[in-house]
Protein backbone atom coordinates (compact mmCIF):
# COMPACT_ATOMS: atom_id res chain seq x y z
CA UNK A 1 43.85 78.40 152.67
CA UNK A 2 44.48 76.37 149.58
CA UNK A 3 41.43 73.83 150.02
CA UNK A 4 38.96 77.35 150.67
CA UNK A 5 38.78 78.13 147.12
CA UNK A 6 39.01 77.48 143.55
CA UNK A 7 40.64 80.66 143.08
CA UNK A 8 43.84 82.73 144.84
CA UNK A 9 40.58 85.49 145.07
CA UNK A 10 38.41 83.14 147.13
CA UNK A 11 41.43 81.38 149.04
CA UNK A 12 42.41 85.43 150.06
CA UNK A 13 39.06 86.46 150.86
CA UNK A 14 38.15 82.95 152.68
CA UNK A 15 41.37 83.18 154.63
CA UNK A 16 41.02 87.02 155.82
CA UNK A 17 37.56 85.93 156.76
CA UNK A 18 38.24 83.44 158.92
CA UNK A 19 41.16 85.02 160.89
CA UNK A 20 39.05 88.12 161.46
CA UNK A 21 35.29 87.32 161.28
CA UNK A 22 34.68 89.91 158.86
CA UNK A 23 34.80 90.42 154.99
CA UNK A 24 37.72 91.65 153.35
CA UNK A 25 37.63 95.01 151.90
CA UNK A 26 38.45 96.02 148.48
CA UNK A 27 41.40 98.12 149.52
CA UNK A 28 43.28 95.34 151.67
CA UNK A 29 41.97 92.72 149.08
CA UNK A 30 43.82 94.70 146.28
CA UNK A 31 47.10 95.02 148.81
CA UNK A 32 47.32 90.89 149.13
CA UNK A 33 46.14 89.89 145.90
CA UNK A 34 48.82 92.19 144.48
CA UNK A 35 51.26 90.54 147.35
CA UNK A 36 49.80 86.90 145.98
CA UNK A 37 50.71 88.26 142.13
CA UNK A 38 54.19 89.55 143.13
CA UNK A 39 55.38 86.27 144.72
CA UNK A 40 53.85 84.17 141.84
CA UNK A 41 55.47 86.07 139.43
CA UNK A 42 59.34 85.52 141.90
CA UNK A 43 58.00 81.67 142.09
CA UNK A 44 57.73 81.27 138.49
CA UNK A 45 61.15 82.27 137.95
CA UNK A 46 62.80 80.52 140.29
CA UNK A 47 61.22 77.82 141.88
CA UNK A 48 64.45 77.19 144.06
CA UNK A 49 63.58 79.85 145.60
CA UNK A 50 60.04 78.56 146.31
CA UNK A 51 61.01 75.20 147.33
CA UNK A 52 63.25 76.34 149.82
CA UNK A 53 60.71 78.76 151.14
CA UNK A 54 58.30 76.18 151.95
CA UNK A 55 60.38 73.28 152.83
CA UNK A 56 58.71 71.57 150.05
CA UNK A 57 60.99 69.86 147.44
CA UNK A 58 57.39 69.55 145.24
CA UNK A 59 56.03 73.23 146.39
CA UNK A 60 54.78 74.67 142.94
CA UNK A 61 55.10 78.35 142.83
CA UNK A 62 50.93 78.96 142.93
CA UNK A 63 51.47 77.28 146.54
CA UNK A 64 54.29 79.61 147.63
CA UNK A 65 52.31 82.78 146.70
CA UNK A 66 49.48 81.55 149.01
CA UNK A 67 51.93 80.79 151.55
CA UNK A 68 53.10 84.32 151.45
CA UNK A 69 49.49 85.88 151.76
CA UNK A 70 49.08 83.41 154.38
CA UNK A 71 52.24 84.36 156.71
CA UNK A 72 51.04 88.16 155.86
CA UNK A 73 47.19 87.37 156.92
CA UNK A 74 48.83 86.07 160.30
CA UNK A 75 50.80 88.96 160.90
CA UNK A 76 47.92 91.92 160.10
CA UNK A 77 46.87 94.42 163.16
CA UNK A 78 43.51 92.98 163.10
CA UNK A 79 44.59 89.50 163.44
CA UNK A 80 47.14 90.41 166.28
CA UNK A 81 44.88 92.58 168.21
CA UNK A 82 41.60 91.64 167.37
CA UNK A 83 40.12 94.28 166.72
């Protein structure tokens, strides 16, 4: 998801898109981008915590977020069940 975007928007929308075929919607946009902003926002204060998430000792906390969106993207009804 990083490489499919400039911007957490585009990497969130690019992502959704390709697990699903289908756009995103504005509602469950506004749920992961707020998911994205929350686990920046952790990151940013303790990047420990973000290092040890990803098994990265160089993870920066931008990457984490995504990573969180991303494990949330895989685990979405429409993913699972193809809708």
């Amino acid at each position: 998801m990083i490489a499919a975007g400039k911007s957490p928007a585009e990497r969130i929308g690019t992502g959704y898109q390709l697990l699903t075929f289908r756009k995103i919607n504005n509602d469950k946009f506004a749920i992961l981008d707020k998911l994205y902003q929350d686990a920046l926002n952790e990151y940013r204060k303790d990047e420990e915590a973000c290092k040890k998430f990803t098994a990265l000792p160089d993870a920066d906390p931008e990457y984490g977020a995504m990573r969180v969106v991303a494990m949330a993207l895989l685990n979405l009804d429409e993913v699972i069940n193809k809708e």
